[in-house]
N, C-alpha and C. Protein backbone atom coordinates (compact mmCIF):
# COMPACT_ATOMS: atom_id res chain seq x y z
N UNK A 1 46.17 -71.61 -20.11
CA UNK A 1 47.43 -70.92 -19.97
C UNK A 1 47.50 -70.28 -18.57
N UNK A 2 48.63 -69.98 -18.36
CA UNK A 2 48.93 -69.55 -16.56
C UNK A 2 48.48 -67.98 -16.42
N UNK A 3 47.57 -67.41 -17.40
CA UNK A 3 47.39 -65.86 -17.71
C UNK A 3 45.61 -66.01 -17.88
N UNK A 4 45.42 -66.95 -17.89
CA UNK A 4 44.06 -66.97 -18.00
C UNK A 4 43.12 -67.36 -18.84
N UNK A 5 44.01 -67.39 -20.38
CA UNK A 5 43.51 -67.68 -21.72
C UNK A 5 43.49 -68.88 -22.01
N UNK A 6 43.03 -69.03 -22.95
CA UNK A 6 42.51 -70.65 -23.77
C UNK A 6 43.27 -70.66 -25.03
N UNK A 7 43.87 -72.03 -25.57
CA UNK A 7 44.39 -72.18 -26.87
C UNK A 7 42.97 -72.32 -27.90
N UNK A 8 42.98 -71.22 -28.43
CA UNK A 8 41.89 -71.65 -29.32
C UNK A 8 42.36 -72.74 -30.81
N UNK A 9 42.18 -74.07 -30.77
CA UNK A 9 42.49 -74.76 -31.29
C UNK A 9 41.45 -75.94 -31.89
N UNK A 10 40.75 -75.66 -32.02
CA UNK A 10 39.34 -75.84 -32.32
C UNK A 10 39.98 -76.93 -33.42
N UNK A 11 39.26 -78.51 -33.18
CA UNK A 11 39.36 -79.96 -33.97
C UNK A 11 38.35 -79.42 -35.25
N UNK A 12 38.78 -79.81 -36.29
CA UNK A 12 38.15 -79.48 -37.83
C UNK A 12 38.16 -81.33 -38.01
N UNK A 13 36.62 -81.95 -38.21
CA UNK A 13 36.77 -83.32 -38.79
C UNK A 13 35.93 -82.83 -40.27
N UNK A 14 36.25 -84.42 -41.27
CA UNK A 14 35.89 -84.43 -42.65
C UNK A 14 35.01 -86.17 -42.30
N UNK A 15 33.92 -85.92 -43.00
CA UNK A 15 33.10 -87.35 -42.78
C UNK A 15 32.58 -87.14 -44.06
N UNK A 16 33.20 -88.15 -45.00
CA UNK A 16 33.17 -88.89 -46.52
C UNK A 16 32.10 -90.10 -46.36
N UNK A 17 31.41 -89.96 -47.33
CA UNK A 17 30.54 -91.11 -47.49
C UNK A 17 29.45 -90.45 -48.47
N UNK A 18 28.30 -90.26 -48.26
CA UNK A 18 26.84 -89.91 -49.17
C UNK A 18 27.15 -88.37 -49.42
N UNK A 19 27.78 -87.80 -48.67
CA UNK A 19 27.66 -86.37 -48.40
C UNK A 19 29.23 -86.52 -47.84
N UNK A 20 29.79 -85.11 -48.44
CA UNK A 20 31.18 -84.69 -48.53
C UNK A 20 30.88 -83.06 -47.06
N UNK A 21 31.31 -84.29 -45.50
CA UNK A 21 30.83 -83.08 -44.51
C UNK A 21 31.82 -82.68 -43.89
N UNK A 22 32.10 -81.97 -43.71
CA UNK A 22 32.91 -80.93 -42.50
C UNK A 22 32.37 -80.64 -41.59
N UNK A 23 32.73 -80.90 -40.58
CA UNK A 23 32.61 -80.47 -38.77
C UNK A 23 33.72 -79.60 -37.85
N UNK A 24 32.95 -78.22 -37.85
CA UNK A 24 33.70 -77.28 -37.74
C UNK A 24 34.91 -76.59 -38.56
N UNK A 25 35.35 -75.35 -38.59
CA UNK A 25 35.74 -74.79 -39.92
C UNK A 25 37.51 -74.46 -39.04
N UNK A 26 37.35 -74.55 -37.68
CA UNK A 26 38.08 -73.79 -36.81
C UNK A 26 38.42 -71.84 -36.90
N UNK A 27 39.56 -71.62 -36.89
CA UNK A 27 39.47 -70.10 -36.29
C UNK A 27 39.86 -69.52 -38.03
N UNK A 28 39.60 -68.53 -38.13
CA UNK A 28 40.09 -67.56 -39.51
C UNK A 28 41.54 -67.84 -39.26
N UNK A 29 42.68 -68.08 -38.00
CA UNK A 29 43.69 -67.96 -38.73
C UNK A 29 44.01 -69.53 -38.37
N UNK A 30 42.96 -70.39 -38.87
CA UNK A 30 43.43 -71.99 -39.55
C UNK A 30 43.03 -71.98 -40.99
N UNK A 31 42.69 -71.03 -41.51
CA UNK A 31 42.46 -70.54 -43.00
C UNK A 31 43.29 -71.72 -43.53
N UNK A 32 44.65 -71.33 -43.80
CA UNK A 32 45.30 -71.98 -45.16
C UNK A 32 45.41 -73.11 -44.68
N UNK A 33 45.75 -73.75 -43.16
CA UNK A 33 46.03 -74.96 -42.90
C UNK A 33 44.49 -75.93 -43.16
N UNK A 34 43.46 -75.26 -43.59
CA UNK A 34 42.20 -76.07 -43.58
C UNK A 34 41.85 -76.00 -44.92
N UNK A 35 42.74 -75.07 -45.96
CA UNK A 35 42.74 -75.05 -47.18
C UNK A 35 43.41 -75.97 -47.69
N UNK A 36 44.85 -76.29 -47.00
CA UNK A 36 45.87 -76.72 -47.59
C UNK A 36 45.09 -78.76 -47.25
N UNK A 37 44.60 -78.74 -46.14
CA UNK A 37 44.43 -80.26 -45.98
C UNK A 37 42.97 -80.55 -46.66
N UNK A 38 42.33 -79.17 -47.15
CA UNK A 38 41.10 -80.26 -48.25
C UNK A 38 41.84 -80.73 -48.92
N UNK A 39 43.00 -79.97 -49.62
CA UNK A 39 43.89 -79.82 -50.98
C UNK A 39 44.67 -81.53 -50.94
N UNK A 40 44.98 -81.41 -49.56
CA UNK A 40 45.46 -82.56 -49.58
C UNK A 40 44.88 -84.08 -49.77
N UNK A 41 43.61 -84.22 -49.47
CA UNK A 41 42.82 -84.98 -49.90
C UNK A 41 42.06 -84.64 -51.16
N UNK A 42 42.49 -84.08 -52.09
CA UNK A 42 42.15 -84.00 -53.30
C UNK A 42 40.68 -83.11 -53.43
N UNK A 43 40.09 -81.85 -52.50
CA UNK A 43 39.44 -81.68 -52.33
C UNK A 43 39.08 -79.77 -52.48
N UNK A 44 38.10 -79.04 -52.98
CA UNK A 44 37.74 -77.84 -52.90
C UNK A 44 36.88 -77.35 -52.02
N UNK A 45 37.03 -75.95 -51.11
CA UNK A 45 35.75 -76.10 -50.68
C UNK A 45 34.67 -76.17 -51.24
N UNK A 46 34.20 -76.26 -52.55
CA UNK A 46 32.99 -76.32 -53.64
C UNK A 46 33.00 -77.65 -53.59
N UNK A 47 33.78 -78.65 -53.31
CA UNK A 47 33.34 -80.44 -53.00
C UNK A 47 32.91 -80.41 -51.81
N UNK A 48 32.35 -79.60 -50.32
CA UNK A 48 31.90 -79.66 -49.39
C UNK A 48 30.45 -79.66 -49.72
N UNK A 49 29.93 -80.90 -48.71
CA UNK A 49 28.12 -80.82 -48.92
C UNK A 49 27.72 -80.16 -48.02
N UNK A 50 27.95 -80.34 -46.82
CA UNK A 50 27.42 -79.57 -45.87
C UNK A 50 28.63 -79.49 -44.11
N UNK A 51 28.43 -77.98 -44.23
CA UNK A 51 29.51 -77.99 -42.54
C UNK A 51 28.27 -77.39 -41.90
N UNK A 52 29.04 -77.83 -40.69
CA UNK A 52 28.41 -78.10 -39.53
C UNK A 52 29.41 -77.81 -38.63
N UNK A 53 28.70 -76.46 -37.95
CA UNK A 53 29.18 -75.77 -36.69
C UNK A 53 28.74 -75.95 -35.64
N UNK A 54 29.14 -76.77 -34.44
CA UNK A 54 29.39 -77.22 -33.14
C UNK A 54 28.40 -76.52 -32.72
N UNK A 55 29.14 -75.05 -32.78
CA UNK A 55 28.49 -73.92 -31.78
C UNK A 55 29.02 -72.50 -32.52
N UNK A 56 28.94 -71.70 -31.88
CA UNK A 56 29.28 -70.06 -32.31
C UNK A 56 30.24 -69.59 -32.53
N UNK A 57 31.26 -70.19 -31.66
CA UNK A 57 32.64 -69.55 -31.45
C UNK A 57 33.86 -69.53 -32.13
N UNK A 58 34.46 -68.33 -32.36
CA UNK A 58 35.18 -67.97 -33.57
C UNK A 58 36.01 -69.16 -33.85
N UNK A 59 36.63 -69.84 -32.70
CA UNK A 59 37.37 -71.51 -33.06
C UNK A 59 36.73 -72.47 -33.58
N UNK A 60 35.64 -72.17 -33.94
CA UNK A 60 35.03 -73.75 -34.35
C UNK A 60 34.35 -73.27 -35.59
N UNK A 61 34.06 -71.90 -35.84
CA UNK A 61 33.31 -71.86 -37.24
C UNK A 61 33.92 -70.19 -38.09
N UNK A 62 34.93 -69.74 -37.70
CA UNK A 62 36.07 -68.97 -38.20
C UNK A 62 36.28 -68.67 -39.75
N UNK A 63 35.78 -70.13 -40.21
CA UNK A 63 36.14 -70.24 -41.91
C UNK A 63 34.76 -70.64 -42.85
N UNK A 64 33.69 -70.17 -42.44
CA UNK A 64 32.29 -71.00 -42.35
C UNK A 64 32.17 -69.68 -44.36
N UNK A 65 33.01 -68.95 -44.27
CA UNK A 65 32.84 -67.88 -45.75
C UNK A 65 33.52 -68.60 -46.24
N UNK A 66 34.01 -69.61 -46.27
CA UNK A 66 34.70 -70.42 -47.72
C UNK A 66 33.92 -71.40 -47.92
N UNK A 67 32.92 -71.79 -47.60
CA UNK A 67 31.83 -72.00 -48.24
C UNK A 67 30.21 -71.95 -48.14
N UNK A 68 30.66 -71.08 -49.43
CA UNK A 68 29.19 -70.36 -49.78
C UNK A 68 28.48 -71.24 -50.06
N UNK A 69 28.59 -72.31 -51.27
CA UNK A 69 27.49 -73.24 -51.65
C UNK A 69 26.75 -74.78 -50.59
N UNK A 70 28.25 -74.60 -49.92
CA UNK A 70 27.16 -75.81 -48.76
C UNK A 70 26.13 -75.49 -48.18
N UNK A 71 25.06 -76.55 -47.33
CA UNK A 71 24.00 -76.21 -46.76
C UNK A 71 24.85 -76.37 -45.53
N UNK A 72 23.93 -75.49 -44.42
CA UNK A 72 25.11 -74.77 -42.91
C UNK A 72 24.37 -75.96 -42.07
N UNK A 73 24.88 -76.01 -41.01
CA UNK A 73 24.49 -75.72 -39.79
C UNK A 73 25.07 -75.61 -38.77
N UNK A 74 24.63 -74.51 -37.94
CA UNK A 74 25.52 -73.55 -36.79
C UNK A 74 24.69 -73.72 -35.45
N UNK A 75 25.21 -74.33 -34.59
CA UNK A 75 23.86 -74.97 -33.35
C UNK A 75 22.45 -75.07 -34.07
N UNK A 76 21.64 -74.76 -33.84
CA UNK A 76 20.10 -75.35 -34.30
C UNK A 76 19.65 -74.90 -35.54
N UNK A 77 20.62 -73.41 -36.21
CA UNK A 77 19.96 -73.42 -37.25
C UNK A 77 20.43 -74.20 -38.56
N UNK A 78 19.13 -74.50 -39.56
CA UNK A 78 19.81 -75.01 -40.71
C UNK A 78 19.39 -74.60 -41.74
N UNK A 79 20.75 -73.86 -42.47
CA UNK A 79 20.55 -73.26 -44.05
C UNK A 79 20.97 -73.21 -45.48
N UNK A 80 20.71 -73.44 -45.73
CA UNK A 80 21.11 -73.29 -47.52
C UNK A 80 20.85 -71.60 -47.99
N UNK A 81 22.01 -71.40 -48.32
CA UNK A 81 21.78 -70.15 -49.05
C UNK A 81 21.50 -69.32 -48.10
N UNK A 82 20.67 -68.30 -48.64
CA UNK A 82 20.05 -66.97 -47.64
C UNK A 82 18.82 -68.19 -47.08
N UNK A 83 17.95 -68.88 -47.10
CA UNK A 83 17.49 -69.68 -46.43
C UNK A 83 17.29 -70.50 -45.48
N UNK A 84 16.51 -70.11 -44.49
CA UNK A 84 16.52 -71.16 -43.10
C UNK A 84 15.95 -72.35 -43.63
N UNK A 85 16.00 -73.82 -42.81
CA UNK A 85 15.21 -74.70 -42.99
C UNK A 85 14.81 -74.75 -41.41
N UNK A 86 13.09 -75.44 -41.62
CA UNK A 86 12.70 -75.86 -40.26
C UNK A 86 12.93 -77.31 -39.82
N UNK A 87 13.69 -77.08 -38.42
CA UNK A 87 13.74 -78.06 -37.95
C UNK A 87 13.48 -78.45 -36.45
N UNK A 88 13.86 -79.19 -36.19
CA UNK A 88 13.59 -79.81 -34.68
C UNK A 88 14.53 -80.03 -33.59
N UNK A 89 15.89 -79.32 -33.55
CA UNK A 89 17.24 -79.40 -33.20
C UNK A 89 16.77 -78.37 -31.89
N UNK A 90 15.84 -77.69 -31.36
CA UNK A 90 15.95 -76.64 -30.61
C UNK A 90 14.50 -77.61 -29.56
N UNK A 91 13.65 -78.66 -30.40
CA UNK A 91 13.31 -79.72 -29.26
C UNK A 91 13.53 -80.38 -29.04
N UNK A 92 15.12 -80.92 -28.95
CA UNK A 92 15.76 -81.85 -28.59
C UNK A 92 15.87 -83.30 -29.63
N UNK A 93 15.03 -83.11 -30.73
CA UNK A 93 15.09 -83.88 -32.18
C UNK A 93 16.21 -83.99 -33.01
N UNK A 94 16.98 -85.06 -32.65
CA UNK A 94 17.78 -85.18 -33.92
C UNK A 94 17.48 -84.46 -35.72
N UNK A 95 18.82 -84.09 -36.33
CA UNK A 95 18.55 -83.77 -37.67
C UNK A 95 19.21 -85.09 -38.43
N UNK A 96 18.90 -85.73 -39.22
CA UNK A 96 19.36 -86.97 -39.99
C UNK A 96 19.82 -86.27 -41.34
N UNK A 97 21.25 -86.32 -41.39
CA UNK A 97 21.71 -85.80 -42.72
C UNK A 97 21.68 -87.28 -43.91
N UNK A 98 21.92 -88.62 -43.32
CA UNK A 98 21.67 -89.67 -43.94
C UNK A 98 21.39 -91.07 -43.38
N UNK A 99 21.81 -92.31 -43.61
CA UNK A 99 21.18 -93.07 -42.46
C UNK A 99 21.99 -93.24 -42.29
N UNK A 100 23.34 -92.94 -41.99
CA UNK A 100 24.36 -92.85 -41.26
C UNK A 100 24.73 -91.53 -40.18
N UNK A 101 24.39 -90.68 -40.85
CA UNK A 101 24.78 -89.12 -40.17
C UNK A 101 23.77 -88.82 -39.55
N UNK A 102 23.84 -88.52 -38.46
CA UNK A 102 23.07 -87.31 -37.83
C UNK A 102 23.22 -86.08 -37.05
N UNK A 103 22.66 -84.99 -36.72
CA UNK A 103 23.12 -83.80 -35.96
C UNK A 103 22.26 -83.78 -34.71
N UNK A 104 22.71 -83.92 -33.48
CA UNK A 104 22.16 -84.00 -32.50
C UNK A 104 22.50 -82.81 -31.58
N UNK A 105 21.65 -82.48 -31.26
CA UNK A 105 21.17 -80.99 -29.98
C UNK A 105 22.21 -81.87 -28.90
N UNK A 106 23.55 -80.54 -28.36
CA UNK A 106 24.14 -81.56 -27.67
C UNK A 106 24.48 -79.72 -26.33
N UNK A 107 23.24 -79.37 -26.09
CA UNK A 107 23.63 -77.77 -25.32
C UNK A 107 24.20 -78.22 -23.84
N UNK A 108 25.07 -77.49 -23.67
CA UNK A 108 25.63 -77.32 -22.32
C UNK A 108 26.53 -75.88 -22.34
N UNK A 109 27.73 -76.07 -23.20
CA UNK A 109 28.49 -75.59 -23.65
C UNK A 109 28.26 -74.06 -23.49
N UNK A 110 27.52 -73.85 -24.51
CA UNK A 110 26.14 -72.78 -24.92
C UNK A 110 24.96 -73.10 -24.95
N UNK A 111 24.12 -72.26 -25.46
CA UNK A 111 22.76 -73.03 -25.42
C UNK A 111 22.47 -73.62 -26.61
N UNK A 112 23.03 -73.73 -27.55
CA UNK A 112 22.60 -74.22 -29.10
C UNK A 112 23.68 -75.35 -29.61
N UNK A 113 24.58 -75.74 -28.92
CA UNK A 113 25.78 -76.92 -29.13
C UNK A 113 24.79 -77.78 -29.93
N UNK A 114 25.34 -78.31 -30.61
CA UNK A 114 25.33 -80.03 -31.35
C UNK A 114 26.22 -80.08 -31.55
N UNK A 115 26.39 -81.95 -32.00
CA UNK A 115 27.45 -82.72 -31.95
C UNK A 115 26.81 -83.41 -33.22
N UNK A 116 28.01 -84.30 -33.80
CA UNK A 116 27.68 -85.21 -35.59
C UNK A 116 27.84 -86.41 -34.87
N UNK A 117 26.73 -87.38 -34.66
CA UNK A 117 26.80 -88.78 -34.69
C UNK A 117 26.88 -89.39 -36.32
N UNK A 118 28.17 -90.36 -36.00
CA UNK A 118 28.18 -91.29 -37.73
C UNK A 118 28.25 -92.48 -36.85
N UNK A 119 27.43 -93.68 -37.41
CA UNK A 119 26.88 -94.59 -37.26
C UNK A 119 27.51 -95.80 -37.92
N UNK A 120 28.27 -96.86 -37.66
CA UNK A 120 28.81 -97.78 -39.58
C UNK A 120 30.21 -97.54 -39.61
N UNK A 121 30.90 -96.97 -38.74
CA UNK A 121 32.42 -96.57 -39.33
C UNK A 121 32.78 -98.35 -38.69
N UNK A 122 34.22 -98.40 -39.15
CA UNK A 122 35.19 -99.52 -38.94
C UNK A 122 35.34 -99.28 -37.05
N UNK A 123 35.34 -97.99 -36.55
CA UNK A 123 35.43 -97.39 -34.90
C UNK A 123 34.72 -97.87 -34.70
N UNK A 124 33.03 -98.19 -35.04
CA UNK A 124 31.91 -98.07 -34.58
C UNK A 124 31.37 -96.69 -34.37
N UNK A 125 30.28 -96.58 -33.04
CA UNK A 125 29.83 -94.97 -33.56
C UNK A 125 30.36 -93.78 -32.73
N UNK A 126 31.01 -92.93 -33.85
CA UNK A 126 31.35 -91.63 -33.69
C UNK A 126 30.98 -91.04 -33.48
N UNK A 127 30.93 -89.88 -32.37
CA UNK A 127 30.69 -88.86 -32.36
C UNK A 127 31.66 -87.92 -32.32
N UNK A 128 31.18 -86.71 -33.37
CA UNK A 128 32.01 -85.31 -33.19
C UNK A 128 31.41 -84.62 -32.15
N UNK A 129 31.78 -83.95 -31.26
CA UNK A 129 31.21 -83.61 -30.10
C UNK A 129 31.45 -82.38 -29.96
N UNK A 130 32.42 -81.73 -30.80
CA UNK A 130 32.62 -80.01 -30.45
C UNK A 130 32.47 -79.61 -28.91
N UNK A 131 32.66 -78.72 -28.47
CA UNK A 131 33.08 -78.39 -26.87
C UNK A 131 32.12 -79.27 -25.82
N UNK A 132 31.29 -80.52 -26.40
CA UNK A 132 30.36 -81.08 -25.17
C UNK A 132 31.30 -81.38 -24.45
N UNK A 133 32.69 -82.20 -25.44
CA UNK A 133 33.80 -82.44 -24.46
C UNK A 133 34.98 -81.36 -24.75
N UNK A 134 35.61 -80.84 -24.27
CA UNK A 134 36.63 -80.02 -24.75
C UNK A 134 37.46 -80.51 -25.40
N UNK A 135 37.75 -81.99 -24.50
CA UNK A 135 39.18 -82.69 -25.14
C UNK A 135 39.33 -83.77 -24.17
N UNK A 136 39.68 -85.02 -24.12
CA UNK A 136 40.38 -86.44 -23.93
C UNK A 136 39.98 -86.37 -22.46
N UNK A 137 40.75 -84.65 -21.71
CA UNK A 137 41.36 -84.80 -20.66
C UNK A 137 40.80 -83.62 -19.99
N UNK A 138 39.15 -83.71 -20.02
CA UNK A 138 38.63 -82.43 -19.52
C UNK A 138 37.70 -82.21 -18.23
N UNK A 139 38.26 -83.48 -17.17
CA UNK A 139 37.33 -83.98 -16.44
C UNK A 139 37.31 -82.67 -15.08
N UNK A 140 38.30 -81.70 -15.26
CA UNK A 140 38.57 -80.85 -14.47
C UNK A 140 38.25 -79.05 -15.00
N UNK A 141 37.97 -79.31 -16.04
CA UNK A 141 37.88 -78.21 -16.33
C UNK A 141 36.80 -77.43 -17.83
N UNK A 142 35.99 -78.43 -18.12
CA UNK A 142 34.85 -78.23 -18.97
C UNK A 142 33.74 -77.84 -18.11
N UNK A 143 33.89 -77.85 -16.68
CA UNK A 143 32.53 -77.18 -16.21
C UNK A 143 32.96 -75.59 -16.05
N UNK A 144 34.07 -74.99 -16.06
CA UNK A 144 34.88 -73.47 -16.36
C UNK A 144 33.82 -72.87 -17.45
N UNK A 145 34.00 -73.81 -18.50
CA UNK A 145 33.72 -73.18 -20.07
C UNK A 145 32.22 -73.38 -20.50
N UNK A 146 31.52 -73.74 -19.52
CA UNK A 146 30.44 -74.18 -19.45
C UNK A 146 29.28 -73.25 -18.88
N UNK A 147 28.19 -72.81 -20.15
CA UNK A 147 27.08 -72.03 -19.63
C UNK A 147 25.97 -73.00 -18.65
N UNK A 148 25.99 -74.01 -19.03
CA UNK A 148 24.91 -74.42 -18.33
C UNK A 148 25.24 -76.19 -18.24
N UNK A 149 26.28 -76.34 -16.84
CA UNK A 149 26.77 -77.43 -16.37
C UNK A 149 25.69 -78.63 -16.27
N UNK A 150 24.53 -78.63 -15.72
CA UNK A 150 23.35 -79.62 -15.48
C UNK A 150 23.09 -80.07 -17.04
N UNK A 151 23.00 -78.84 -17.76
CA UNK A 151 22.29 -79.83 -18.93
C UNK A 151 24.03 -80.51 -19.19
N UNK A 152 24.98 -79.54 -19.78
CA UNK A 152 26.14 -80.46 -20.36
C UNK A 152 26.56 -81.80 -19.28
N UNK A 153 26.54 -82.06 -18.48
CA UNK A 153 26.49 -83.03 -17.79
C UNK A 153 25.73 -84.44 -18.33
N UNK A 154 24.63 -83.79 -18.48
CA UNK A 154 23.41 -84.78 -19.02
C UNK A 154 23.95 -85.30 -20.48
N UNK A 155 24.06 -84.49 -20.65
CA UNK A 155 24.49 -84.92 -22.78
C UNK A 155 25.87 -85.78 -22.46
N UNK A 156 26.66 -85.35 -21.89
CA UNK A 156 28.29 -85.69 -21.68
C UNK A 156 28.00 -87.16 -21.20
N UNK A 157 27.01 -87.85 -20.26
CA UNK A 157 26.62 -88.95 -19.93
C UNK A 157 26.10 -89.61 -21.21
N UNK A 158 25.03 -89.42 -21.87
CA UNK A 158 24.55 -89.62 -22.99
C UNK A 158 25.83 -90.17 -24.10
N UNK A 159 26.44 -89.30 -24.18
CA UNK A 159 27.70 -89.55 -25.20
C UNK A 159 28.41 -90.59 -25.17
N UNK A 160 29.09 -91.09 -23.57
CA UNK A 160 29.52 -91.83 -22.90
C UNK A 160 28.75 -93.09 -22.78
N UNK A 161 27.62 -92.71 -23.24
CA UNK A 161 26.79 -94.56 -23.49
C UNK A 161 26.43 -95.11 -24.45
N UNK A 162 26.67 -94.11 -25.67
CA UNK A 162 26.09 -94.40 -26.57
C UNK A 162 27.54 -94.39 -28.22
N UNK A 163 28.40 -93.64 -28.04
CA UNK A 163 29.51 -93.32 -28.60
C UNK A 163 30.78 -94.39 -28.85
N UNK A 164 31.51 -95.11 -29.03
CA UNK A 164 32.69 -95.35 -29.04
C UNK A 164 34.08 -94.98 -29.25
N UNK A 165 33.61 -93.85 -29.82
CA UNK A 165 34.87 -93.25 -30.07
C UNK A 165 34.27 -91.58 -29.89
N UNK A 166 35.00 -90.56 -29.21
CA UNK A 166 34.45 -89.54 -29.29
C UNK A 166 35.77 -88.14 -29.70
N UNK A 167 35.43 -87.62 -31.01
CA UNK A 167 36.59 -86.47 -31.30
C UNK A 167 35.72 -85.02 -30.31
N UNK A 168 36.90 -84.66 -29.99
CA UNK A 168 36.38 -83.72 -28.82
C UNK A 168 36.59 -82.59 -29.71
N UNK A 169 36.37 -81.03 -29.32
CA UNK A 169 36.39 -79.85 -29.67
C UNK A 169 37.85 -79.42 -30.10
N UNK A 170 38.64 -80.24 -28.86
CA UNK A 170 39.91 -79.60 -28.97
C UNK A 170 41.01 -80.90 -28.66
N UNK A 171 41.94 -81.09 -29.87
CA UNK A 171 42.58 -82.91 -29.13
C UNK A 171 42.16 -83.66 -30.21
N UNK A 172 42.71 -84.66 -29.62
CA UNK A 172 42.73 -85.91 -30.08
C UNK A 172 41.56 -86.85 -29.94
N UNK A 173 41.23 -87.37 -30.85
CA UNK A 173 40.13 -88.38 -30.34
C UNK A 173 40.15 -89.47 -29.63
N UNK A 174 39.20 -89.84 -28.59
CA UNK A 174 39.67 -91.00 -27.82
C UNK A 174 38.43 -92.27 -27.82
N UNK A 175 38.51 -93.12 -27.50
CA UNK A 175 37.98 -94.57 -27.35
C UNK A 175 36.71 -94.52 -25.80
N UNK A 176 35.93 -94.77 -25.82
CA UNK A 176 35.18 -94.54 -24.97
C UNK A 176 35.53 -96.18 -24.15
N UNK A 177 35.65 -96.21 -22.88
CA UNK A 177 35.68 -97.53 -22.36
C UNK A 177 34.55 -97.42 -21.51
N UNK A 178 34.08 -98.83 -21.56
CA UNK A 178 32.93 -98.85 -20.48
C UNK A 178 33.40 -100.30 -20.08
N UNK A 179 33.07 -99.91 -18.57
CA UNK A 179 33.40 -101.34 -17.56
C UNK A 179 32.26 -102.30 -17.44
């Protein structure tokens, strides 16, 4: 915005298959609109298996108290309940939610970012990427929002070779082309 601020508009995806997942919750006031579109796919937050938060920030994990019974994860940590699990997301180790899903350490952003690789879609492979990319059209201005440009650089390349389709943080999802 011409004042200085950011649309906090934080992308909420749903990835159906073995596990009923959510990627990112967006802000407390996408409440009913993230209520109203489980609803619309025939869905409660008590049919969620597990969400999965990008990163920290009130746009991307805002609604993370409507569900209590999923298992979390919020950058590297991962929990069920009052319970941590140990994992390997903070040495650069993928987390495998199935042999399709995985949660990959994707820091630039902040220091604890991941992103949801799905593997098998009709796209080919997806990634949810939460702020690695901001959005479609961020070639000017994701190093602004960016704690630590060298590493997000590195991952943002990574994504770009390995991805075909990538839903960004904020936007529309786009088609990865490679020449």
């Amino acid at each position: 915005q011409t004042d200085g601020t950011f649309l906090a508009d934080g992308t909420i995806s749903l990835i159906t298959g073995i596990r009923t997942i959510l990627v990112d919750t967006g802000g407390p006031w996408d409440r009913e609109v993230l209520l109203r579109s489980l609803e619309d796919r025939g869905l409660t937050p008590g049919d969620i298996d597990l969400v999965v938060g990008t990163h920290g920030h009130s746009d991307h994990i805002g609604n993370l108290n409507l569900f209590p019974s999923a298992q979390t994860i919020v950058g590297f940590d991962i929990s069920e309940g009052d319970r941590y699990r140990p994992n390997q997301l903070a040495q650069g180790q993928k987390y495998s939610v199935d042999q399709h899903v995985s949660v990959i350490p994707t820091p630039g952003h902040t220091g604890q970012d991941v992103s949801v690789q799905v593997l098998g879609t009709s796209a080919g492979a997806v990634l949810v990427a939460g702020d690695l990319f901001e959005s479609w059209s961020d070639e000017d201005t994701w190093r602004d929002l960016s704690l630590d440009c060298a590493v997000q650089e590195v991952n943002r390349h990574k994504a770009l070779r390995t991805a075909d389709v990538i839903i960004p943080g904020h936007g529309l999802p786009f088609r990865v082309v490679r020449t």
